[in-house]
PDB file of N, CA and C in Angstrom:
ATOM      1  N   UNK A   1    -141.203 108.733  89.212  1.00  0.00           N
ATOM      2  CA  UNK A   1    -142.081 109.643  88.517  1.00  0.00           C
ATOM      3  C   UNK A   1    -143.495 109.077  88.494  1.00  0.00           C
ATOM      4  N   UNK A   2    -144.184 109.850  88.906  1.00  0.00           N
ATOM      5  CA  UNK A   2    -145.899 109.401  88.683  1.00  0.00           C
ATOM      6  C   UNK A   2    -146.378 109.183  87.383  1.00  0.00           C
ATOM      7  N   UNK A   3    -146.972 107.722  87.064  1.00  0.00           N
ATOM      8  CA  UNK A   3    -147.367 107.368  86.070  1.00  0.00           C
ATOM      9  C   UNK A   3    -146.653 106.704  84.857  1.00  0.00           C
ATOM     10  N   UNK A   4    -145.203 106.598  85.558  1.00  0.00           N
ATOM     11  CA  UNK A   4    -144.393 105.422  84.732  1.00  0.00           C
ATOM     12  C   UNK A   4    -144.424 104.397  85.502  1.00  0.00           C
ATOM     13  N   UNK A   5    -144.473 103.071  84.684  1.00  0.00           N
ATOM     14  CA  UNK A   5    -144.435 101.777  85.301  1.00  0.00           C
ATOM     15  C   UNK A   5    -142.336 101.547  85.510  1.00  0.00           C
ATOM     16  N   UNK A   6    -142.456 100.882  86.764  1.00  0.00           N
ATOM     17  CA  UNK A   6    -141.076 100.710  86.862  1.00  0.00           C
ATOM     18  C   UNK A   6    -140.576  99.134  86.181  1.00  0.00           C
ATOM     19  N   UNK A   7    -139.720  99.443  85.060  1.00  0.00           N
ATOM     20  CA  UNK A   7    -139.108  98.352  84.702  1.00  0.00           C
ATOM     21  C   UNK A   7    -138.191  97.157  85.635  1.00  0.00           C
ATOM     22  N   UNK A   8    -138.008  96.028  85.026  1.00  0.00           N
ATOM     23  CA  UNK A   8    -137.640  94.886  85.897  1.00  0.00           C
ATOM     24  C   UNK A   8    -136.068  95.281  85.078  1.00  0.00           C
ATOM     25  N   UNK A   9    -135.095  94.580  86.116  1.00  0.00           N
ATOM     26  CA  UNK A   9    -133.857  94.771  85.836  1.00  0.00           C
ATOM     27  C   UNK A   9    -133.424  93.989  84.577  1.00  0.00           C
ATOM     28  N   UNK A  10    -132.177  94.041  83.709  1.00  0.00           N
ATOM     29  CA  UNK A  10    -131.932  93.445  82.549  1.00  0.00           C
ATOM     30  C   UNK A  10    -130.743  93.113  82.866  1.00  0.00           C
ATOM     31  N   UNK A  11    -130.866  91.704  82.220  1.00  0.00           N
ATOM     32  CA  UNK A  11    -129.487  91.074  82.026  1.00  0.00           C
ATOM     33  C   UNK A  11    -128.619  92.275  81.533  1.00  0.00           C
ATOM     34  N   UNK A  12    -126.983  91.920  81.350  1.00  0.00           N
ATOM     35  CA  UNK A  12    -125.715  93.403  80.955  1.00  0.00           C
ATOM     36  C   UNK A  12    -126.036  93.052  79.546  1.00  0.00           C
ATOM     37  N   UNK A  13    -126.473  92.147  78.939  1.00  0.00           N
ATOM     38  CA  UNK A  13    -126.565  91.664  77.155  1.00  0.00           C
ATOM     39  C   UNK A  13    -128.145  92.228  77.021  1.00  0.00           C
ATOM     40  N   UNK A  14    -129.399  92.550  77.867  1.00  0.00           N
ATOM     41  CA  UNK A  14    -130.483  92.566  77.622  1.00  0.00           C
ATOM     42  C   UNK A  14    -131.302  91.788  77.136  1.00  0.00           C
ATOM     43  N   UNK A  15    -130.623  90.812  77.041  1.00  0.00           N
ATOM     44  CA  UNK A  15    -131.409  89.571  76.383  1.00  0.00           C
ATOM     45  C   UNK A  15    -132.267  88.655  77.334  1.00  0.00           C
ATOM     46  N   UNK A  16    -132.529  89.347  78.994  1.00  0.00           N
ATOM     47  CA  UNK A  16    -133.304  88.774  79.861  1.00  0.00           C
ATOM     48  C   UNK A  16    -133.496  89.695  80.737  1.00  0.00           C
ATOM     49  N   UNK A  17    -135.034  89.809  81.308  1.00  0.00           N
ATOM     50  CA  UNK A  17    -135.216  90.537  82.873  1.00  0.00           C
ATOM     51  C   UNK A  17    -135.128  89.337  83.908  1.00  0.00           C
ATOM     52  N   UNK A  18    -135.385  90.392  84.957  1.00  0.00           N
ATOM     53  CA  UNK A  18    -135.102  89.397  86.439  1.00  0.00           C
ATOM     54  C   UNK A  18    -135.901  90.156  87.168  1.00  0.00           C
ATOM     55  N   UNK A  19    -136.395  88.722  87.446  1.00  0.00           N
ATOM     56  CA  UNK A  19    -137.280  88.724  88.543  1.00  0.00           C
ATOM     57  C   UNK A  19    -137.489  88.427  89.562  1.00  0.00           C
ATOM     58  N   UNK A  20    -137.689  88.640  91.060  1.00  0.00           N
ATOM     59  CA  UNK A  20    -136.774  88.001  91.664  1.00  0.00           C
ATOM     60  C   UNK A  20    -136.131  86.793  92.263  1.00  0.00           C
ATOM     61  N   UNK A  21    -134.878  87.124  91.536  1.00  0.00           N
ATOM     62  CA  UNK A  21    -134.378  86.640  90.976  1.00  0.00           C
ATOM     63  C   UNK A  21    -133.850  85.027  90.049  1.00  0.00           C
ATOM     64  N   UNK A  22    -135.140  85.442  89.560  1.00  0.00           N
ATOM     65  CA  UNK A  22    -134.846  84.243  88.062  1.00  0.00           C
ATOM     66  C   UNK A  22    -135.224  85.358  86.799  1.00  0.00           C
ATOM     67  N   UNK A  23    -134.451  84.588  85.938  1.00  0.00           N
ATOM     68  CA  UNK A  23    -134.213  85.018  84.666  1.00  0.00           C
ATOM     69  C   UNK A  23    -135.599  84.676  83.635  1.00  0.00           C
ATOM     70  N   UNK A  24    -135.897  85.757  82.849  1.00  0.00           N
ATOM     71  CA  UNK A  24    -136.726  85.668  81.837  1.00  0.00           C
ATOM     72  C   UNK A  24    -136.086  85.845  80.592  1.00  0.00           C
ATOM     73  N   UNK A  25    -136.543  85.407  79.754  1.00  0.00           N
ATOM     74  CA  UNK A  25    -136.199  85.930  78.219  1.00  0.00           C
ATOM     75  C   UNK A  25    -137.436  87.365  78.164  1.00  0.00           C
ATOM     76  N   UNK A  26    -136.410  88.555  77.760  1.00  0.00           N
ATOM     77  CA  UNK A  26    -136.792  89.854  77.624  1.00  0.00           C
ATOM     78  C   UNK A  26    -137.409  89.721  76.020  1.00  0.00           C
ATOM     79  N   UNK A  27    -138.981  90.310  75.915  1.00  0.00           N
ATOM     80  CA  UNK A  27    -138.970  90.956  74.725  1.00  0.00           C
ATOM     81  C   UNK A  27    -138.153  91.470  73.404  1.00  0.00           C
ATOM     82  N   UNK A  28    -138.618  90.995  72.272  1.00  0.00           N
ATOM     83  CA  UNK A  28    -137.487  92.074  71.563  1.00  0.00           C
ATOM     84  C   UNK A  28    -137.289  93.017  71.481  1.00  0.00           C
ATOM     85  N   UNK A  29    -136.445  94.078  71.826  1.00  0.00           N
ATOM     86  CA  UNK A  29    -136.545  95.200  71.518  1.00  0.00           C
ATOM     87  C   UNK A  29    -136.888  95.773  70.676  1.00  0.00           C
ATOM     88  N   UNK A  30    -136.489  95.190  69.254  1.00  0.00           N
ATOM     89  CA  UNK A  30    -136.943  95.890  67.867  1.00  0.00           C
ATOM     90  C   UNK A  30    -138.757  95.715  67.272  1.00  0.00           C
ATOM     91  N   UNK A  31    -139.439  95.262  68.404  1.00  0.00           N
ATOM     92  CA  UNK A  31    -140.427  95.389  68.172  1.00  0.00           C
ATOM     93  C   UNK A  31    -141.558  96.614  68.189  1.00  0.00           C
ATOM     94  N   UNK A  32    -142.110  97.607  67.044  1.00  0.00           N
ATOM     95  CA  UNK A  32    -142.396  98.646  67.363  1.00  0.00           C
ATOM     96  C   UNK A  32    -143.373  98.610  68.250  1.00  0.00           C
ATOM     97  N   UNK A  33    -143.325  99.977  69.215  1.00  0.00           N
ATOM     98  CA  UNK A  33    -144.741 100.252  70.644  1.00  0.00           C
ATOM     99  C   UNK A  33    -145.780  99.550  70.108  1.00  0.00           C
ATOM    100  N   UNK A  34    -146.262  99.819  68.908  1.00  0.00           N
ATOM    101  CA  UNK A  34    -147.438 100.042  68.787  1.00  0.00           C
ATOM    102  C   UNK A  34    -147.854  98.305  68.853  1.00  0.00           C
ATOM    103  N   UNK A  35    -147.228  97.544  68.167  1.00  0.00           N
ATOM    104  CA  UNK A  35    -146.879  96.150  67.740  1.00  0.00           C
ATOM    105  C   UNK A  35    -147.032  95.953  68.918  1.00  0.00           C
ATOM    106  N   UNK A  36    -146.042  95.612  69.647  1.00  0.00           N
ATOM    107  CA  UNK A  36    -146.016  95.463  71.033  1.00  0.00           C
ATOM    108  C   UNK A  36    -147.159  95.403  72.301  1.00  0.00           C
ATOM    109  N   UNK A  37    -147.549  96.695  72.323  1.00  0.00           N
ATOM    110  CA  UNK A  37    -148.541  96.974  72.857  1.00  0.00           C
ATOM    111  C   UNK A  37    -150.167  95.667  72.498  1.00  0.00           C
ATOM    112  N   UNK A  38    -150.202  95.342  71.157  1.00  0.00           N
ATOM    113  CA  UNK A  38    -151.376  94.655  70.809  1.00  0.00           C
ATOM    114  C   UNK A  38    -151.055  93.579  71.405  1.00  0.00           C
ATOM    115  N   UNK A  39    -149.682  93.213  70.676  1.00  0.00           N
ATOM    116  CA  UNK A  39    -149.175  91.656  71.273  1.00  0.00           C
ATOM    117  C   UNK A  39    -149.754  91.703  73.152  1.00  0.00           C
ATOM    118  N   UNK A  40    -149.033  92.248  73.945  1.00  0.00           N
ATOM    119  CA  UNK A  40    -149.140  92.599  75.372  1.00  0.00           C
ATOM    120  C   UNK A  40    -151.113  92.374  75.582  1.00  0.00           C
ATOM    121  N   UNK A  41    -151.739  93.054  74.983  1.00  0.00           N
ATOM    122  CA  UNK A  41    -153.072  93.253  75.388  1.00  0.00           C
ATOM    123  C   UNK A  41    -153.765  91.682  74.920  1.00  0.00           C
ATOM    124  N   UNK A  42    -153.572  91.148  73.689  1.00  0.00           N
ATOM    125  CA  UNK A  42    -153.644  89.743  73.396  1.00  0.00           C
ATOM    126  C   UNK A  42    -153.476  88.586  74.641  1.00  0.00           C
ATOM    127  N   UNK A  43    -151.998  89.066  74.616  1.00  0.00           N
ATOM    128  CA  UNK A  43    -151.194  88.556  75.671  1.00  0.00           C
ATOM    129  C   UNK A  43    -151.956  88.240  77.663  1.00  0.00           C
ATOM    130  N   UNK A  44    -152.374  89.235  77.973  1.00  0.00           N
ATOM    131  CA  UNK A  44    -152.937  89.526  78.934  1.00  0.00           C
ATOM    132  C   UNK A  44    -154.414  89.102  79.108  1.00  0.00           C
ATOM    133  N   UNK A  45    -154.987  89.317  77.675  1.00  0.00           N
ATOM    134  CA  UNK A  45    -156.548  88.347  77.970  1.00  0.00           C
ATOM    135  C   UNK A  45    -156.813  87.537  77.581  1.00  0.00           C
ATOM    136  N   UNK A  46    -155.585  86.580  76.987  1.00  0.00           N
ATOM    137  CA  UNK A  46    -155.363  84.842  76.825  1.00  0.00           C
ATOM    138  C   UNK A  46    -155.200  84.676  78.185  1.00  0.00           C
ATOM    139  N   UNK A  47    -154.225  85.571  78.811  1.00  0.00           N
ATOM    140  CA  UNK A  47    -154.199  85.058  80.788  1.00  0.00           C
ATOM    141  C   UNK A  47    -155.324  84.994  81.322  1.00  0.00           C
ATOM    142  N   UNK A  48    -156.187  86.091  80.962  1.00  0.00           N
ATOM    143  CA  UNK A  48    -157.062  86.024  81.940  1.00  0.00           C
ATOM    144  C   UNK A  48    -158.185  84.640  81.148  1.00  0.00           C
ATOM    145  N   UNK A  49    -158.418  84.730  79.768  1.00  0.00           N
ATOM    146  CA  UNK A  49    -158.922  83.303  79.440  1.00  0.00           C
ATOM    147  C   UNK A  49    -158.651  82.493  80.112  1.00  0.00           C
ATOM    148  N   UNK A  50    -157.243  81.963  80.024  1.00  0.00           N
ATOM    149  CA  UNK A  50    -157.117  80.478  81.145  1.00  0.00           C
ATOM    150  C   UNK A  50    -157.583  80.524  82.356  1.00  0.00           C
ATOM    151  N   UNK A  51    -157.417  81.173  83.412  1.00  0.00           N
ATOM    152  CA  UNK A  51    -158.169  81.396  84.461  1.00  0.00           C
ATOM    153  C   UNK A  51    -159.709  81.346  84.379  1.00  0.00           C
ATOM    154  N   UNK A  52    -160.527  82.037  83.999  1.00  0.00           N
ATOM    155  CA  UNK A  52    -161.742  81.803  83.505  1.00  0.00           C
ATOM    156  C   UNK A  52    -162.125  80.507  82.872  1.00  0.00           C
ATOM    157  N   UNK A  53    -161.223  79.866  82.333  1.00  0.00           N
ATOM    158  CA  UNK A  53    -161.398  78.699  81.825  1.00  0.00           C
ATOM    159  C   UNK A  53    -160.891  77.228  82.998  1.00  0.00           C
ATOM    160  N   UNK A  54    -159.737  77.633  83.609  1.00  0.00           N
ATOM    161  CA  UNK A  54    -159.607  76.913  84.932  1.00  0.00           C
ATOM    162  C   UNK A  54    -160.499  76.662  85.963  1.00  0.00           C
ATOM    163  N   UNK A  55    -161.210  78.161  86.040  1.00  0.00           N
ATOM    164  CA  UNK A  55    -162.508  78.372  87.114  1.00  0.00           C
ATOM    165  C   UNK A  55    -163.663  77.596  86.927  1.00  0.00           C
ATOM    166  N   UNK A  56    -163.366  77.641  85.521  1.00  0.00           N
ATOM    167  CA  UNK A  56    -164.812  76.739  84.886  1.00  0.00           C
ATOM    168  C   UNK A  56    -164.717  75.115  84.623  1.00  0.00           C
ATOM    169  N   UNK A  57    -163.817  74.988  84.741  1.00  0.00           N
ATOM    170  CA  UNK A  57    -162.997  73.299  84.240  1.00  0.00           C
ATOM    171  C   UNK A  57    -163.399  73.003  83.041  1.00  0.00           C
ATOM    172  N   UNK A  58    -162.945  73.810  82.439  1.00  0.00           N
ATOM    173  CA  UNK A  58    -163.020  73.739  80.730  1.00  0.00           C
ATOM    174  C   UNK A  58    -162.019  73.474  79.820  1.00  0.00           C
ATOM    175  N   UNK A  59    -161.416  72.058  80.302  1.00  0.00           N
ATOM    176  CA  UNK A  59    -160.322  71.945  79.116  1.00  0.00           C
ATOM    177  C   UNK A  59    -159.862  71.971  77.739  1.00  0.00           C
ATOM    178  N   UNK A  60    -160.811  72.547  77.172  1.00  0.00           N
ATOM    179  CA  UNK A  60    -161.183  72.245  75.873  1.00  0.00           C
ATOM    180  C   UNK A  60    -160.531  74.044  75.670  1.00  0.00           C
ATOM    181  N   UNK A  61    -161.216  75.135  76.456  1.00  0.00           N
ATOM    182  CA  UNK A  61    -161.087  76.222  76.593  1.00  0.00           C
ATOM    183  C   UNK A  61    -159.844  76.424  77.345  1.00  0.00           C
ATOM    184  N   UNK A  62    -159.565  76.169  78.462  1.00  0.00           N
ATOM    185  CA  UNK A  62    -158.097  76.284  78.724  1.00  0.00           C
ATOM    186  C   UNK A  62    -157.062  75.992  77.901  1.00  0.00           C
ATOM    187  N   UNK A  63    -157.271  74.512  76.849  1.00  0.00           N
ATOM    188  CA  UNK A  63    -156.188  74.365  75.660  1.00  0.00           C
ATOM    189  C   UNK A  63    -156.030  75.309  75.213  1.00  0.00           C
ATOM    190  N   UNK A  64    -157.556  76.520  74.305  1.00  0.00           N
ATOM    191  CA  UNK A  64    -157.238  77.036  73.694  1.00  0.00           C
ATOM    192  C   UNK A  64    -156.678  78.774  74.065  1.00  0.00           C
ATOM    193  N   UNK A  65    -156.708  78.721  75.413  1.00  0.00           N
ATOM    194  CA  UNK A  65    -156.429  80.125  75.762  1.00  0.00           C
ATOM    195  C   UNK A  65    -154.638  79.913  75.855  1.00  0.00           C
ATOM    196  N   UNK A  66    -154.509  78.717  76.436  1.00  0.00           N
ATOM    197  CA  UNK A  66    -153.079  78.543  76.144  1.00  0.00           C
ATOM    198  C   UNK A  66    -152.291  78.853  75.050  1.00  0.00           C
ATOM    199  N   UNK A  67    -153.178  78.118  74.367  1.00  0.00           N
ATOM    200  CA  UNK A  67    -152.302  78.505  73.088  1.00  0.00           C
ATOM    201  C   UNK A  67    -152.177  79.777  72.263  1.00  0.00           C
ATOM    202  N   UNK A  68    -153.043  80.541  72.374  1.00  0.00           N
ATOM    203  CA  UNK A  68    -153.123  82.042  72.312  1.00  0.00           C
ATOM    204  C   UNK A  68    -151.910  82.746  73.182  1.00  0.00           C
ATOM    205  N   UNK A  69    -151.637  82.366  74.691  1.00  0.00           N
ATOM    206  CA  UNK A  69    -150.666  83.023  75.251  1.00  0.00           C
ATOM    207  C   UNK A  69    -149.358  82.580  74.578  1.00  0.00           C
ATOM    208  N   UNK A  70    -149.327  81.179  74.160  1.00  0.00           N
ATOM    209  CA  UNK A  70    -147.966  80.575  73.719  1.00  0.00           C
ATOM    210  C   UNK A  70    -147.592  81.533  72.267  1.00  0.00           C
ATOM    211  N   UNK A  71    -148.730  81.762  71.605  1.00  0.00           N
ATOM    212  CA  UNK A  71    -148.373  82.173  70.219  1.00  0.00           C
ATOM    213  C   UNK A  71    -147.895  84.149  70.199  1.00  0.00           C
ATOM    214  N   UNK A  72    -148.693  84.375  71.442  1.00  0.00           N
ATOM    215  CA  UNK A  72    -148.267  85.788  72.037  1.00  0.00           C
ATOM    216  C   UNK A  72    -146.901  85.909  72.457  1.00  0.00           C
ATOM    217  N   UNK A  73    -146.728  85.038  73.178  1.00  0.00           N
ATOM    218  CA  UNK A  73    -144.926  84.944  73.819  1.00  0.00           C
ATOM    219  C   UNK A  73    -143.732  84.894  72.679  1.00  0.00           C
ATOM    220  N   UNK A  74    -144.345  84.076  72.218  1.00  0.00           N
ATOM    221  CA  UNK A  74    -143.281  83.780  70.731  1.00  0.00           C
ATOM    222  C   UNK A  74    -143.318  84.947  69.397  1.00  0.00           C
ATOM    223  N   UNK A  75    -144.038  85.499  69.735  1.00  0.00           N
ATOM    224  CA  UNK A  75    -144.397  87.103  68.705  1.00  0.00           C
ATOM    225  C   UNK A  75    -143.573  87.888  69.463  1.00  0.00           C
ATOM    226  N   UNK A  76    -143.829  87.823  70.877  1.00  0.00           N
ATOM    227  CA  UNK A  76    -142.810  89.014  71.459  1.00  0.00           C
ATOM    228  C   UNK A  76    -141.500  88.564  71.303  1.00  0.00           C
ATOM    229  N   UNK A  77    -141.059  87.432  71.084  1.00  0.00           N
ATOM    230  CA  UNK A  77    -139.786  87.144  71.119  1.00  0.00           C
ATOM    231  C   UNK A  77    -139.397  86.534  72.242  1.00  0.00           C
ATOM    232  N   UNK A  78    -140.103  86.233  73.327  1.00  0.00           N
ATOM    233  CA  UNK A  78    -140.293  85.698  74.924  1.00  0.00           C
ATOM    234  C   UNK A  78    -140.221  84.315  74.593  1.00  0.00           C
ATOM    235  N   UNK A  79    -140.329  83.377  73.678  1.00  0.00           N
ATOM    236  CA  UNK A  79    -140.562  81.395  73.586  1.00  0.00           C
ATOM    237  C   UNK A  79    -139.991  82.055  72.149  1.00  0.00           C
ATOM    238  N   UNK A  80    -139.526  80.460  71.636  1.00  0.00           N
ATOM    239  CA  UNK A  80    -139.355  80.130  70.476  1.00  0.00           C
ATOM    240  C   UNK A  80    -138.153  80.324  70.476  1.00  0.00           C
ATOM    241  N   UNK A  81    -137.400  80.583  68.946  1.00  0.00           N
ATOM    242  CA  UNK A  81    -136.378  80.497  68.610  1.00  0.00           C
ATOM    243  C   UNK A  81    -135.529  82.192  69.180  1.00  0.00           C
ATOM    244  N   UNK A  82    -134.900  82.402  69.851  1.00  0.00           N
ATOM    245  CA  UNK A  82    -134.268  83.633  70.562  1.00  0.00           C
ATOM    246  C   UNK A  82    -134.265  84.667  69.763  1.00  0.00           C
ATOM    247  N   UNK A  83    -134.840  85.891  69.608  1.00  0.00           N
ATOM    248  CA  UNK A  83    -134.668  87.026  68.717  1.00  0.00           C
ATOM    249  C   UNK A  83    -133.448  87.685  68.335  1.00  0.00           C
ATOM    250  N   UNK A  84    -132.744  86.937  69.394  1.00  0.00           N
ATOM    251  CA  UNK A  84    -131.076  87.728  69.259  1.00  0.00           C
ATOM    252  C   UNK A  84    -130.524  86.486  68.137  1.00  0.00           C
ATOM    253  N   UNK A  85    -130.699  85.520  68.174  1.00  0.00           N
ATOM    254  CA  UNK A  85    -130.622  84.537  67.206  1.00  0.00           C
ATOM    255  C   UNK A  85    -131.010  84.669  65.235  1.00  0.00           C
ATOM    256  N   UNK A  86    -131.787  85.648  65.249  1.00  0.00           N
ATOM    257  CA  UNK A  86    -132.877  85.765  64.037  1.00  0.00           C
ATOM    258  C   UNK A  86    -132.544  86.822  63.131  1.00  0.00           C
ATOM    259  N   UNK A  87    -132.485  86.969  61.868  1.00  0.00           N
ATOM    260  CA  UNK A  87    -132.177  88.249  61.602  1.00  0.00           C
ATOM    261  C   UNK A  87    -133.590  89.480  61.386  1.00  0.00           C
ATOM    262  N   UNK A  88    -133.349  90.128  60.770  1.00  0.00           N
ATOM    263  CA  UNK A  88    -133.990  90.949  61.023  1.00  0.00           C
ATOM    264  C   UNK A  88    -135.856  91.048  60.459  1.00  0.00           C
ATOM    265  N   UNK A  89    -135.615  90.043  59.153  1.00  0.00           N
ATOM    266  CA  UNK A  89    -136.557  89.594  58.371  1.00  0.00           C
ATOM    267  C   UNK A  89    -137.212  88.954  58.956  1.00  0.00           C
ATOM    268  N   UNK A  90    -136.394  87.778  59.824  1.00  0.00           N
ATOM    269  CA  UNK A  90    -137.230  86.849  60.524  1.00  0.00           C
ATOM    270  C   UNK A  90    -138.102  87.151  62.057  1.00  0.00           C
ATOM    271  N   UNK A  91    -137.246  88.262  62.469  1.00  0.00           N
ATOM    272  CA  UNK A  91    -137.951  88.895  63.649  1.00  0.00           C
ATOM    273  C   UNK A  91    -138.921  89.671  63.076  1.00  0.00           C
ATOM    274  N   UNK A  92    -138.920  90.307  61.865  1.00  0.00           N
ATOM    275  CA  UNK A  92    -140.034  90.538  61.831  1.00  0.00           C
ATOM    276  C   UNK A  92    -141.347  89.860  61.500  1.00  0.00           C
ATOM    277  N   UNK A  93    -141.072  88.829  60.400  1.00  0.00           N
ATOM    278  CA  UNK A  93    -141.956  87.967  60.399  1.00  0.00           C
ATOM    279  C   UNK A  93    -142.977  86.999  61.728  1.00  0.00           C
ATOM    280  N   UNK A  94    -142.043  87.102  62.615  1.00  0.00           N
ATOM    281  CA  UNK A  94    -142.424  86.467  63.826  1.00  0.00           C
ATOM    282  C   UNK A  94    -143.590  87.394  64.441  1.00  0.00           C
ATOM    283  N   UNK A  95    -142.953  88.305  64.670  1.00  0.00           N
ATOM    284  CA  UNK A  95    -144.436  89.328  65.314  1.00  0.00           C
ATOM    285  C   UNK A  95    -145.011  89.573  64.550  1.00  0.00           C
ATOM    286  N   UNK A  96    -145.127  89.699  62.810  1.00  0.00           N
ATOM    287  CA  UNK A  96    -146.011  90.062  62.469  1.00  0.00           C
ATOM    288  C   UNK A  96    -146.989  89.146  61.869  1.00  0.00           C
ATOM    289  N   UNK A  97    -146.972  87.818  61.795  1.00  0.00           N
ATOM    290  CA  UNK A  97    -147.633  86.304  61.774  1.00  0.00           C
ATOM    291  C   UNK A  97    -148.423  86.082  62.960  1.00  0.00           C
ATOM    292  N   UNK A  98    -147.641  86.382  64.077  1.00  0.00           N
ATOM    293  CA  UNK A  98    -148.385  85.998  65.334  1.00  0.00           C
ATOM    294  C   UNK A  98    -148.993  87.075  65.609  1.00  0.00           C
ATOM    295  N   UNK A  99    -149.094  88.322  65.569  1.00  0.00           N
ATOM    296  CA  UNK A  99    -150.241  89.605  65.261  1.00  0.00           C
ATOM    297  C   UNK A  99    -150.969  89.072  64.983  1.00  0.00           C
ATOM    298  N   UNK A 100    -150.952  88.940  63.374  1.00  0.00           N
ATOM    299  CA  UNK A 100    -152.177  88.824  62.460  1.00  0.00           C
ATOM    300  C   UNK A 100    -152.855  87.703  62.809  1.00  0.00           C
ATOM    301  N   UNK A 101    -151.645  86.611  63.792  1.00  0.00           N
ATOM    302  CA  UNK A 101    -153.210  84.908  63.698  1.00  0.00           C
ATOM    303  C   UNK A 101    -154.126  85.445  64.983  1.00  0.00           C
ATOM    304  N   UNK A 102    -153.128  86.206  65.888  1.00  0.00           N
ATOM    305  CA  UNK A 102    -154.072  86.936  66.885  1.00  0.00           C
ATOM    306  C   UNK A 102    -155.361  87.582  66.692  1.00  0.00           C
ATOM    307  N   UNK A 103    -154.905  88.841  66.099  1.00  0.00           N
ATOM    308  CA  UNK A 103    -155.851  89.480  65.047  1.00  0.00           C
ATOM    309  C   UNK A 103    -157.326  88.428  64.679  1.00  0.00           C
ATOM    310  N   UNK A 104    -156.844  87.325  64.166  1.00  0.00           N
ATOM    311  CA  UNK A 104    -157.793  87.003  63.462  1.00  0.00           C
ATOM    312  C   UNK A 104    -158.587  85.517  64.108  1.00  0.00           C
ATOM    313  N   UNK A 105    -157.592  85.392  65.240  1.00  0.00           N
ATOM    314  CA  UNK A 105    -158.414  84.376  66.565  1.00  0.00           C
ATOM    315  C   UNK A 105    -158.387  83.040  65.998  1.00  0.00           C
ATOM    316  N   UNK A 106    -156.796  82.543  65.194  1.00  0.00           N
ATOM    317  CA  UNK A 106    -156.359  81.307  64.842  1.00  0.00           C
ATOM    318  C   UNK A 106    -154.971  81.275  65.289  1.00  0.00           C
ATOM    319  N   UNK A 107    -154.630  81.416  66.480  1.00  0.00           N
ATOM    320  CA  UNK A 107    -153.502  81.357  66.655  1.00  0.00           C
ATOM    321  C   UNK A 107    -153.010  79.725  66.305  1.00  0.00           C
ATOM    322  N   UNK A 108    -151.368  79.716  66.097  1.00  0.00           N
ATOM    323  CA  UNK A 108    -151.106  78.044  66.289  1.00  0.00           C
ATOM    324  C   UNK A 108    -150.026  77.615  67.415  1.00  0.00           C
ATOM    325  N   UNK A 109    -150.299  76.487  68.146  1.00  0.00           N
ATOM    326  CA  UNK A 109    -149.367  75.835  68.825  1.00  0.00           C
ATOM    327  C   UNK A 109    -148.122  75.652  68.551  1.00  0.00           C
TER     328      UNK A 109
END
C-alpha cells in the first residue's frame, strides 16, 4: 500500500524484530503512538547528533549525543531492563522519565 512503511519481521513472542537476520529487542508495544512517536524523533536526532559530532571530532559532544540515544532506547523499551520483564507501572514509568529528561535536554546514562 502506498504510504505505509513496511514493518521488520517479529520474533513468534514479539519480543524482537529481525533484521537481516539478527535479532533486535522490539519496542514496547504498550507504549502509546503519540509517546512513541516523540521518543522515535528524539531518538533519530541524537543519531544524527553523533554523526555531526563524529564529523567534527567532538568528543565531548559525541558523549553527549550518545547518551541521549541510550536514554531514548531504554524509554522505548529497546536497552535496559526487558519490558516484558516490568509490570505495568514500571513500563510506564520508564517512557515517561525518559520523555520528560528528553523533553527537557538532561537525559542520564
Amino acid at each position: 500500500m502506498a504510504g505505509e512503511a513496511r514493518q521488520p519481521e517479529r520474533t513468534a513472542d514479539g519480543r524482537y524484530i529481525v533484521v537481516d537476520g539478527r535479532r533486535w529487542r522490539a519496542t514496547d508495544p504498550d507504549i502509546p503512538d503519540d509517546v512513541a512517536a516523540r521518543l522515535r524523533s528524539h531518538l533519530m536526532a541524537a543519531r544524527r547528533a553523533v554523526g555531526t559530532a563524529r564529523r567534527a571530532r567532538d568528543p565531548e559532544a559525541e558523549r553527549a549525543a550518545r547518551t541521549r540515544v541510550h536514554t531514548a532506547k531504554v524509554a522505548l523499551g529497546e536497552r535496559g531492563t526487558p519490558w516484558w520483564e516490568q509490570d505495568d507501572m514500571e513500563r510506564r514509568t520508564r517512557w515517561g522519565e525518559g520523555l520528560a529528561a528528553l523533553d527537557r535536554g538532561t537525559p542520564e546514562a
